[in-house]
C-alpha atoms as a PDB file:
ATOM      1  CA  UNK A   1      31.928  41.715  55.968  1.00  0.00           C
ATOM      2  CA  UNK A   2      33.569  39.453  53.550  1.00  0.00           C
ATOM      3  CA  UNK A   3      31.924  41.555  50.791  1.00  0.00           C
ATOM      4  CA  UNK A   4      33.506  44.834  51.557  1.00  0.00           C
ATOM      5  CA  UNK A   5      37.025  42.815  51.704  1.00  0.00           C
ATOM      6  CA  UNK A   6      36.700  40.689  48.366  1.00  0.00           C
ATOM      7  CA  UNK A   7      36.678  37.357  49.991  1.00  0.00           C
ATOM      8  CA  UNK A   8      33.583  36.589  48.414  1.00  0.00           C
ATOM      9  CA  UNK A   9      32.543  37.353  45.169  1.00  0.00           C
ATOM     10  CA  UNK A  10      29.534  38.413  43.665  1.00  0.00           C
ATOM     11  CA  UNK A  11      29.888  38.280  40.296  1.00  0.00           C
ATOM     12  CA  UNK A  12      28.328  34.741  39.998  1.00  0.00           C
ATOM     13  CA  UNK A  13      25.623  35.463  40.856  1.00  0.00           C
ATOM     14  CA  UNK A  14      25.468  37.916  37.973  1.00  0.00           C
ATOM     15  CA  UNK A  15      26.720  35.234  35.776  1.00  0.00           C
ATOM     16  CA  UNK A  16      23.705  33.234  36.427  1.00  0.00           C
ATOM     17  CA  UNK A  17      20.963  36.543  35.529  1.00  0.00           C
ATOM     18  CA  UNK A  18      23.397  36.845  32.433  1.00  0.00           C
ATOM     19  CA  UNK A  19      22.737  33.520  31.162  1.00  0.00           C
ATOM     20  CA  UNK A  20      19.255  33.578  31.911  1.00  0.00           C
ATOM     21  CA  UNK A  21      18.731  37.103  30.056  1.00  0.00           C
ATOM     22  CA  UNK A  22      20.970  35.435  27.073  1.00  0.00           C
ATOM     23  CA  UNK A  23      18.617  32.559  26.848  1.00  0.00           C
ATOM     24  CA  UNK A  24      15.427  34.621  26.357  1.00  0.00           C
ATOM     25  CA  UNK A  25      17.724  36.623  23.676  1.00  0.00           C
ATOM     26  CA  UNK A  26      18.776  33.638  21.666  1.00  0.00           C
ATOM     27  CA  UNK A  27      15.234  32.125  21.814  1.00  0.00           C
ATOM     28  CA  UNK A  28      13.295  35.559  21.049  1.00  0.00           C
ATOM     29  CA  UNK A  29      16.092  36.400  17.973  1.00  0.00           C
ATOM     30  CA  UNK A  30      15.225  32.755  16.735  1.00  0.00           C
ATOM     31  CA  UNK A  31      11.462  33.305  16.858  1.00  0.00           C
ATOM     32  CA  UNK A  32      11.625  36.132  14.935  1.00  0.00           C
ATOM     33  CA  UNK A  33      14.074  34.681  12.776  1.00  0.00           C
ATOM     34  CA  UNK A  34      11.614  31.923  12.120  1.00  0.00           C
ATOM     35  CA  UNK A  35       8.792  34.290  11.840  1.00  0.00           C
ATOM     36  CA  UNK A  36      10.668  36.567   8.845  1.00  0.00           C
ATOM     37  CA  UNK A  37      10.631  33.207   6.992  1.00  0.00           C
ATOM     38  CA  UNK A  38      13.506  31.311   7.597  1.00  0.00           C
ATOM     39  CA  UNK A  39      12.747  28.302  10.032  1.00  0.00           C
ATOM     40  CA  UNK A  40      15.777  26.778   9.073  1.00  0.00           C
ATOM     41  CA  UNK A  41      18.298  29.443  10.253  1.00  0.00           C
ATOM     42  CA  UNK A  42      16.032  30.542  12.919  1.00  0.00           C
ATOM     43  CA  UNK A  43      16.102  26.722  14.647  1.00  0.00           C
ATOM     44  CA  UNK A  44      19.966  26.755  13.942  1.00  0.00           C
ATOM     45  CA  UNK A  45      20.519  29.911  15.345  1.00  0.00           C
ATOM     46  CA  UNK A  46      18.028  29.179  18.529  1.00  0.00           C
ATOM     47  CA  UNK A  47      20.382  25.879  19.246  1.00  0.00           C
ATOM     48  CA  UNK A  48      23.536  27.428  18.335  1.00  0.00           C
ATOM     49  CA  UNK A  49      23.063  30.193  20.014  1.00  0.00           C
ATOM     50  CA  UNK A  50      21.936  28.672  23.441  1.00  0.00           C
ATOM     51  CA  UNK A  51      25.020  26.455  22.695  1.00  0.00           C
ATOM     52  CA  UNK A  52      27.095  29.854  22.891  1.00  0.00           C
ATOM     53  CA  UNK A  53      25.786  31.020  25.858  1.00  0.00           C
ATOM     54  CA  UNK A  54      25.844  28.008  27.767  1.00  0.00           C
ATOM     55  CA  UNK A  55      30.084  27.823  26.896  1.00  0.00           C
ATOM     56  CA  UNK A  56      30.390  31.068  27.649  1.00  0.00           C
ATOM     57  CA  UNK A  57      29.084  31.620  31.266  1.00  0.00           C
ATOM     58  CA  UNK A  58      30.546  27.760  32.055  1.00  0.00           C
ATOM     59  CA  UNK A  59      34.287  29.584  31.122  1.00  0.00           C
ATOM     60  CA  UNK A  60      33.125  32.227  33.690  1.00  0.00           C
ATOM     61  CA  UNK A  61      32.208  30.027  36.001  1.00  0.00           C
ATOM     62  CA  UNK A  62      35.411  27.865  35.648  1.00  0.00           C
ATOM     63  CA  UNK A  63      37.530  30.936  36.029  1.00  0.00           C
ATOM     64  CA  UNK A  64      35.867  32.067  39.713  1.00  0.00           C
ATOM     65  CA  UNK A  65      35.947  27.829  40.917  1.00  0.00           C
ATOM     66  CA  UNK A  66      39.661  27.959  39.609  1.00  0.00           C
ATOM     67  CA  UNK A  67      39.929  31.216  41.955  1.00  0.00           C
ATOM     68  CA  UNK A  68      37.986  29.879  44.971  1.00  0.00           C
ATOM     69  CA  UNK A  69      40.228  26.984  44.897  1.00  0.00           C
ATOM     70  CA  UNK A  70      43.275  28.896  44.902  1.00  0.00           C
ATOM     71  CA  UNK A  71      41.863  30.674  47.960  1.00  0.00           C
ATOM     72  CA  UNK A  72      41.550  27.457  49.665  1.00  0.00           C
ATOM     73  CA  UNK A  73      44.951  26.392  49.097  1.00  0.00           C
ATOM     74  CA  UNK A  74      46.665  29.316  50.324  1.00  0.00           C
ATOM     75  CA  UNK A  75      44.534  29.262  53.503  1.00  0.00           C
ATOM     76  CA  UNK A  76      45.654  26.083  53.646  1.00  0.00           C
ATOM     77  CA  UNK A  77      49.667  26.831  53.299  1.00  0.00           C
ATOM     78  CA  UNK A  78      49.351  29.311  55.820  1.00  0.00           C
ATOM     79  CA  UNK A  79      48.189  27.226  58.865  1.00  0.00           C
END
C-alpha cells in the first residue's frame, strides 16, 4: 500500500538499472573509441566516464537516504 501513498519510493531502484545501463555505455563508447584509433582517449574516456556515472547516481542516492532520514525523524517527533 505504501506505494500508492509515496511512503516508499521506487526510484532507486531505477537508479541502480541507470547506472548499470551507463556502465555498458561508457565502456562500449570507449571500445569504439579505441577501435577508431585512439587508445589513449578511448581508455581516458572509459575511466572517466565510469568515474561520472558512478558520482552521479551516488548524488541520487544521497538525495533519497537524506529523504528517508527525514522521514524517520518526523515519525519520530510525532510519537
Amino acid at each position: 500500500m505504501g506505494l500508492f501513498t509515496f511512503d516508499r519510493m521506487i526510484t532507486p531502484v531505477f537508479i541502480h538499472v541507470i547506472y548499470w545501463i551507463g556502465i555498458i555505455a561508457v565502456v562500449l563508447a570507449g571500445i569504439g573509441t579505441i577501435r577508431e584509433g585512439s587508445p589513449i582517449r578511448g581508455t581516458l574516456g572509459i575511466i572517466m566516464g565510469l568515474i561520472v556515472v558512478r558520482v552521479g547516481c551516488e548524488v541520487l542516492i544521497v538525495l533519497f537516504r537524506i529523504n528517508d532520514n527525514l522521514a524517520a525523524i518526523r515519525a519520530g517527533k510525532g510519537r
